[in-house]
Protein backbone atom coordinates (compact mmCIF):
# COMPACT_ATOMS: atom_id res chain seq x y z
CA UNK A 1 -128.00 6.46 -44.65
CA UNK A 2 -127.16 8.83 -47.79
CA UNK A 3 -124.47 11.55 -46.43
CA UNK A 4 -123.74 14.89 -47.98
CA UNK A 5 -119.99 14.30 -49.30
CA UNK A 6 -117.59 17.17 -48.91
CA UNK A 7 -113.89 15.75 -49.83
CA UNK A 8 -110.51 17.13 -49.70
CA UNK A 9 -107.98 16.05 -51.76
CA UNK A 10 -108.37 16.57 -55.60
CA UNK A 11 -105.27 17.47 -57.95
CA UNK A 12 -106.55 19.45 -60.40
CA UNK A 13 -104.36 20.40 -63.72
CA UNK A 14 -104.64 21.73 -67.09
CA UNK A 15 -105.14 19.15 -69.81
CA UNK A 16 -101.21 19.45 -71.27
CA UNK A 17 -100.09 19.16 -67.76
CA UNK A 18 -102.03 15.53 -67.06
CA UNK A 19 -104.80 14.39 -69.19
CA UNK A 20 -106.29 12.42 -66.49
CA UNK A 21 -106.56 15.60 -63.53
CA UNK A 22 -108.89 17.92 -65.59
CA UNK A 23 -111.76 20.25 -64.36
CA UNK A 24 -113.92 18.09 -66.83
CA UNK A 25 -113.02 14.95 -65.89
CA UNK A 26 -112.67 15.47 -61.70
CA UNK A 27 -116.91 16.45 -62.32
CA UNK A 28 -117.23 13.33 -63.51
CA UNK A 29 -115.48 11.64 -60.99
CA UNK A 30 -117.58 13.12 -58.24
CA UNK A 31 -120.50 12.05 -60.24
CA UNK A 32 -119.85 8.75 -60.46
CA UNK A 33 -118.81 8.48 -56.39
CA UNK A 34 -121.96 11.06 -55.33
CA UNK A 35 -119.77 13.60 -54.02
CA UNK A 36 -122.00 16.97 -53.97
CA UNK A 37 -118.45 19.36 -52.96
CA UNK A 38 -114.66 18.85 -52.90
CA UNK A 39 -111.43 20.87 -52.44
CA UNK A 40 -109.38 21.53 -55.37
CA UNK A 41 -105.47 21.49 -54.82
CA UNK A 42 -103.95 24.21 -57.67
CA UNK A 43 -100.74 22.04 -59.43
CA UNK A 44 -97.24 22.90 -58.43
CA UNK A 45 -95.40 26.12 -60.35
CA UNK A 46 -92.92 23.47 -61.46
CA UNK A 47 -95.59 21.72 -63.19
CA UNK A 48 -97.50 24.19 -65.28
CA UNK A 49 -93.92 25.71 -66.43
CA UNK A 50 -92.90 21.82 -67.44
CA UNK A 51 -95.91 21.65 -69.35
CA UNK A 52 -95.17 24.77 -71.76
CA UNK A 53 -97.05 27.62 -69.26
CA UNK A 54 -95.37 30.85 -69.86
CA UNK A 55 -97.39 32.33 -66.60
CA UNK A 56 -96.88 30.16 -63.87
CA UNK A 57 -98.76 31.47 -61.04
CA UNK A 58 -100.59 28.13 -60.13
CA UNK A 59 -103.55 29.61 -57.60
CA UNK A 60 -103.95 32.24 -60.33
CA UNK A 61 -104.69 29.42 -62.96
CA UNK A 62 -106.64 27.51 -60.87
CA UNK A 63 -109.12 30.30 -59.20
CA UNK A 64 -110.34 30.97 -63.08
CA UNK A 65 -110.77 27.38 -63.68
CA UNK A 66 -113.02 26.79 -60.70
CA UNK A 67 -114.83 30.12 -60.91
CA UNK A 68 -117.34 28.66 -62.40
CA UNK A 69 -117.95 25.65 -60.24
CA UNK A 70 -120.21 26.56 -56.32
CA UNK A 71 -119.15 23.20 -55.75
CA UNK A 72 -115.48 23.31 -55.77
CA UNK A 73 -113.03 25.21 -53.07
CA UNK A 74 -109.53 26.21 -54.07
CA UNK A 75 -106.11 25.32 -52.42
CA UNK A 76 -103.30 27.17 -53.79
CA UNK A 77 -99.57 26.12 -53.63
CA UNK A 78 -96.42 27.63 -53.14
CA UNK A 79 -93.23 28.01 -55.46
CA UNK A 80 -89.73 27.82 -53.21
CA UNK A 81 -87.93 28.72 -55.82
CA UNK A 82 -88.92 32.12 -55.26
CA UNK A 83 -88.52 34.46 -52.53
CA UNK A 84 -91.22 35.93 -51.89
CA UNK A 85 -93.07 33.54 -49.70
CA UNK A 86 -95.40 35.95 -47.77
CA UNK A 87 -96.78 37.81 -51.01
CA UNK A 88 -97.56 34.26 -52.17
CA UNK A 89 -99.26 33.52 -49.54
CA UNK A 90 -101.31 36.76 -49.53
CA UNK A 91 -101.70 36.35 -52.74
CA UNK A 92 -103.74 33.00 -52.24
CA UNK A 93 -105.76 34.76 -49.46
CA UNK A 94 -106.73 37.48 -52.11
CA UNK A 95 -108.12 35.10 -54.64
CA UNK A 96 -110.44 33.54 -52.18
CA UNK A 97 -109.01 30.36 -51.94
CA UNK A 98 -109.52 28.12 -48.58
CA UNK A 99 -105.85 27.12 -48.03
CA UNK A 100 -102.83 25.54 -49.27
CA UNK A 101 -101.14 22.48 -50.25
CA UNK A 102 -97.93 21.96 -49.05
CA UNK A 103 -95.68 18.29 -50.36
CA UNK A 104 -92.43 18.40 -48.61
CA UNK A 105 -91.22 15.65 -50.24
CA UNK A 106 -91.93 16.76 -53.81
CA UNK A 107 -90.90 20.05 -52.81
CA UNK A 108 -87.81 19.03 -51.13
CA UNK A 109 -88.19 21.14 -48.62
CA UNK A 110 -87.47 20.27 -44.85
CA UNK A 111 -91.38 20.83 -42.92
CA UNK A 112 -89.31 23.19 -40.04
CA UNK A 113 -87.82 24.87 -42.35
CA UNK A 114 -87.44 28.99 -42.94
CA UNK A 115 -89.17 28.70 -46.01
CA UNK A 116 -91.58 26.40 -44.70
CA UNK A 117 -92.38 28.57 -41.89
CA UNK A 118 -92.98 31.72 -43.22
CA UNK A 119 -95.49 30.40 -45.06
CA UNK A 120 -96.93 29.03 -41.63
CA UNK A 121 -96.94 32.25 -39.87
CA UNK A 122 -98.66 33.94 -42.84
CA UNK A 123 -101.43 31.31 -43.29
CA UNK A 124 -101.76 31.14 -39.38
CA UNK A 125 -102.24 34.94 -39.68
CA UNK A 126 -104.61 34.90 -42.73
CA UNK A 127 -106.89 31.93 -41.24
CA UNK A 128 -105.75 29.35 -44.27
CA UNK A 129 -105.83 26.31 -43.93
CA UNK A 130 -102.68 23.80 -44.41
CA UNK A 131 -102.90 20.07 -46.23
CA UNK A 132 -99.68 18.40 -45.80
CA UNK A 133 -98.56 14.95 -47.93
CA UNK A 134 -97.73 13.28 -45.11
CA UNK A 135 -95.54 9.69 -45.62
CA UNK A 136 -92.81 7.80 -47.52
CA UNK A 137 -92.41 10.38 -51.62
CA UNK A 138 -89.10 9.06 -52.44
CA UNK A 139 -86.87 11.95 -50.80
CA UNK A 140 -84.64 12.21 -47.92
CA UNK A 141 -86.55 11.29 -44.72
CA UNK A 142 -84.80 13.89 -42.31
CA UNK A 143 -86.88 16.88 -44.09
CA UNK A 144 -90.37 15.44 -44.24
CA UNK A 145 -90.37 13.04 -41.13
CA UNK A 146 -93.64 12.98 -39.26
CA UNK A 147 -92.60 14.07 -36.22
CA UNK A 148 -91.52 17.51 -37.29
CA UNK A 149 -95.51 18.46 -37.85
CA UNK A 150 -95.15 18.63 -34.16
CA UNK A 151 -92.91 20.85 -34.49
CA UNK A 152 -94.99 23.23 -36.70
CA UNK A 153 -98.16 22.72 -34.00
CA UNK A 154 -96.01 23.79 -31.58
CA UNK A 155 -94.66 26.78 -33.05
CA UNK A 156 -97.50 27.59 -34.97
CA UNK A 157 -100.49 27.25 -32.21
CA UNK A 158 -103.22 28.70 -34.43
CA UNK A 159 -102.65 27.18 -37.99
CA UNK A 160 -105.05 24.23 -38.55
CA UNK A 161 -103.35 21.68 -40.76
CA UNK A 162 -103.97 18.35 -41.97
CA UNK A 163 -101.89 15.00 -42.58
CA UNK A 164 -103.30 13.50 -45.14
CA UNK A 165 -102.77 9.94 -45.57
CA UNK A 166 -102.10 9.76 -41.94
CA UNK A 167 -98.65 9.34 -42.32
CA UNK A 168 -99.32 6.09 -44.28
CA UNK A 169 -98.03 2.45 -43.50
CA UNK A 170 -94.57 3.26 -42.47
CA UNK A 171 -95.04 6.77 -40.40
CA UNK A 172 -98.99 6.13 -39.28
CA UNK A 173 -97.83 5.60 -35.34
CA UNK A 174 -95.78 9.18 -35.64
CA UNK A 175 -98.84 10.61 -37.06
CA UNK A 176 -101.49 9.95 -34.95
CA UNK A 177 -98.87 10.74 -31.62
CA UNK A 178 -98.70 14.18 -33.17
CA UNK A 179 -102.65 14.61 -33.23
CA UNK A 180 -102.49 13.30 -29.93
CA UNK A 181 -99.89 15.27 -28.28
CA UNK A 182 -101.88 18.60 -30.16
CA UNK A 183 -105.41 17.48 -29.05
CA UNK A 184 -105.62 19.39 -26.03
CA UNK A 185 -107.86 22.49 -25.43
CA UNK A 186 -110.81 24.07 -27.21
CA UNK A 187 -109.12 24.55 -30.54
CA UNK A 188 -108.71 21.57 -32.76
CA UNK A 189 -105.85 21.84 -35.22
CA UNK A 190 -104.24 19.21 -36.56
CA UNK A 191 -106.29 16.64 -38.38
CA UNK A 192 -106.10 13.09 -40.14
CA UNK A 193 -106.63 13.51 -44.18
CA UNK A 194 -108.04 9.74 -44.79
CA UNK A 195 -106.65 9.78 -48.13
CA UNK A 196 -105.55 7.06 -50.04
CA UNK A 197 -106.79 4.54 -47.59
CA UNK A 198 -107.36 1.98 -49.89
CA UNK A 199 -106.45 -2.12 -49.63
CA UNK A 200 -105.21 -4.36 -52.20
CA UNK A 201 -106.47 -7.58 -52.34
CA UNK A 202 -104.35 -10.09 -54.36
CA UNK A 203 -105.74 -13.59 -56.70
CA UNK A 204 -106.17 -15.46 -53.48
CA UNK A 205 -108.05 -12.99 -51.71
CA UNK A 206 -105.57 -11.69 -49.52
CA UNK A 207 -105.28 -8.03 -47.99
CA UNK A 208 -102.35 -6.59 -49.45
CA UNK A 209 -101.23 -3.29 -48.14
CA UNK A 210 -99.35 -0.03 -50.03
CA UNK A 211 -96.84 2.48 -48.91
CA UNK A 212 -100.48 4.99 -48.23
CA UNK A 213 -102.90 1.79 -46.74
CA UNK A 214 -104.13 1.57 -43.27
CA UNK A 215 -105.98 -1.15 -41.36
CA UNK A 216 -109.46 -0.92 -40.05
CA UNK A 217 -107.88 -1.18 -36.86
CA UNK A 218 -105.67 1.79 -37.28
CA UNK A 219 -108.31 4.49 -39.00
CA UNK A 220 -110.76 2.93 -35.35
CA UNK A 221 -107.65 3.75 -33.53
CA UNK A 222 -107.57 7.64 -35.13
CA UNK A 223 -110.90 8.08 -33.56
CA UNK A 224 -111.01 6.60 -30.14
CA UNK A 225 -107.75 8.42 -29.86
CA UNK A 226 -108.11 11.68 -31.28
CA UNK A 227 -112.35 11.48 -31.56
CA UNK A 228 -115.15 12.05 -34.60
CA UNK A 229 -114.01 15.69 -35.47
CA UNK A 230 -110.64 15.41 -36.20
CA UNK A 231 -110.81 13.51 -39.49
CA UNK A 232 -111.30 14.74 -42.98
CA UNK A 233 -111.93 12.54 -46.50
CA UNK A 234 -109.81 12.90 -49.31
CA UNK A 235 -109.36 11.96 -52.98
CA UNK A 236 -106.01 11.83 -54.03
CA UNK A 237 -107.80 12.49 -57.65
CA UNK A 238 -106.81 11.73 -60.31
CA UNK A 239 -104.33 9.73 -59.21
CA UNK A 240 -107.31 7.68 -57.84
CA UNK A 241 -110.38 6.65 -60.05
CA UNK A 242 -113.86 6.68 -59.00
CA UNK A 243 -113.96 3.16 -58.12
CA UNK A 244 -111.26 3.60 -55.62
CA UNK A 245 -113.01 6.47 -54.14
CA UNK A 246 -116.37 4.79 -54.18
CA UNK A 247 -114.29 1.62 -51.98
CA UNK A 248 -113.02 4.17 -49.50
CA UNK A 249 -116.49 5.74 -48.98
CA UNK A 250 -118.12 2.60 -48.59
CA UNK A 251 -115.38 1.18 -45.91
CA UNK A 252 -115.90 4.48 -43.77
CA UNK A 253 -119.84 3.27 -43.96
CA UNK A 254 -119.34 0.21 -42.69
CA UNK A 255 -116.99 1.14 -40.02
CA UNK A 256 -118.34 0.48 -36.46
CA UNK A 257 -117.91 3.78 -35.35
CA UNK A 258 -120.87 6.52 -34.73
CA UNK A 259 -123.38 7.96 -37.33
CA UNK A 260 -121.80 11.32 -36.24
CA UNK A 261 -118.47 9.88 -36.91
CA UNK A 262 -118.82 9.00 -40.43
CA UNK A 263 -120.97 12.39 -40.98
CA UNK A 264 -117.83 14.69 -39.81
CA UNK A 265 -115.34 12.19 -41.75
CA UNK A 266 -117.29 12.67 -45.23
CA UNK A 267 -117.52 15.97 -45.19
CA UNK A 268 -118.54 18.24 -41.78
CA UNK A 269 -115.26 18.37 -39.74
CA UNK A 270 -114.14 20.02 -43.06
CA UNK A 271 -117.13 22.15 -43.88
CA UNK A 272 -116.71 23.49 -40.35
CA UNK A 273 -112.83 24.37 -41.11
CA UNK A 274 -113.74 26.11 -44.19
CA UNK A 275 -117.08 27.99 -43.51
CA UNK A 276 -119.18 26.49 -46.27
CA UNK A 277 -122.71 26.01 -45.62
């Protein structure tokens, strides 16, 4: 069965800021793993002003470079350094973009925290949605540990928000107890982002597994617990090629899980989010 891929998950950046994450070559990518749509995640202000950007308003830069493109949907992202967190987020909202990506880690900033949640209570007002690196990025666990996403549902009942990468190897359990524990109701809100999901397999043919892989038996487990509309594909371009993505898509396919399933995974549970057609 052929499905009509809509993914989350794509870094985009300007060609000084990483070679390997531009506009031109992310079309490609999608060409080579027959992915008709995909969210767009604008780069970090830190990033564009490291690579020599005298203006570094990152949604800005991105909404022009995917004006162009009926195919692509924006995610803008947020720079703590600066104040004025609610005009940031407004600003987002005002250049059409879906939602925003948020990497506490990278960031360094704690998920609960003020910063953190005035830019929850202005998305939650504005309808944007939130993807959230979710799992082990090298900085102190306390601020970024999965269980504090529960905290955000909690205080935050109408923001929709994503973990991708499912809290990976090491927090996957936390994860999917916070979808579970926010599954009640009418109103779905916090999703899996199957990002990243790939498996190594060594010389000798043995599964080998990452700081971001999952078993079959876990990503089964995220939808007889949480069920088929609560799961949303994702790229993690560039920092995967089209050969990993093309792997990933073809291990949802063989899943033993429903048609419907797999439909909502690669691509309708987030169409629905995001109002495209």
């Amino acid at each position: 069965m052929s499905y009509k891929i809509f993914a989350n998950h794509a870094h985009l950046f300007p060609e000084q800021a990483k070679p390997s994450g531009t506009l031109d070559n992310l079309k490609r990518t999608l060409d080579e793993a027959e992915i008709e749509k995909a969210v767009c995640f604008a780069p970090f202000a830190s990033q564009l002003r490291n690579a020599g950007f005298s203006d570094d308003d990152a949604p800005k830069w991105l909404a022009n470079e995917i004006k162009n493109e009926p195919n692509l949907f924006g995610f803008g992202t947020i720079d703590f350094d600066k104040n004025n967190i609610s005009a940031q987020v407004e600003h987002i909202h005002d250049l059409g973009l879906k939602g925003i990506k948020i990497h506490p880690a990278y960031q360094e900033i704690k998920v609960d925290g003020e910063q953190a949640c005035r830019v929850y209570e202005k998305a939650e007002e504005l309808g944007l949605f939130i993807s959230f690196h979710t799992g082990l990025h090298w900085h102190r666990i306390s601020d970024y540990h999965q269980l504090l996403f529960d905290e955000v549902a909690y205080l935050f009942p109408h923001l929709r928000f994503s973990m991708e990468h499912i809290g990976g190897y090491s927090f996957f359990r936390e994860a999917l107890l916070v979808m579970n524990n926010n599954k009640r109701g009418d109103f779905d809100r916090v999703f899996a982002g199957w990002t990243s999901i790939d498996v190594d397999i060594d010389e000798n043919g043995n599964e080998q597994y990452g700081a971001w892989s999952l078993t079959d038996r876990q990503l089964l487990d995220v939808i007889y617990q949480t069920g088929p509309n609560r799961s949303i594909f994702g790229l993690d371009f560039p920092y995967n090629d089209s050969q990993d993505i093309k792997a990933s898509i073809e291990r949802i396919k063989s899943l033993p899980i429903s048609e419907q399933a797999k439909e909502n995974i690669l691509g309708g549970t987030l169409r629905n989010i995001l109002g495209v057609e």
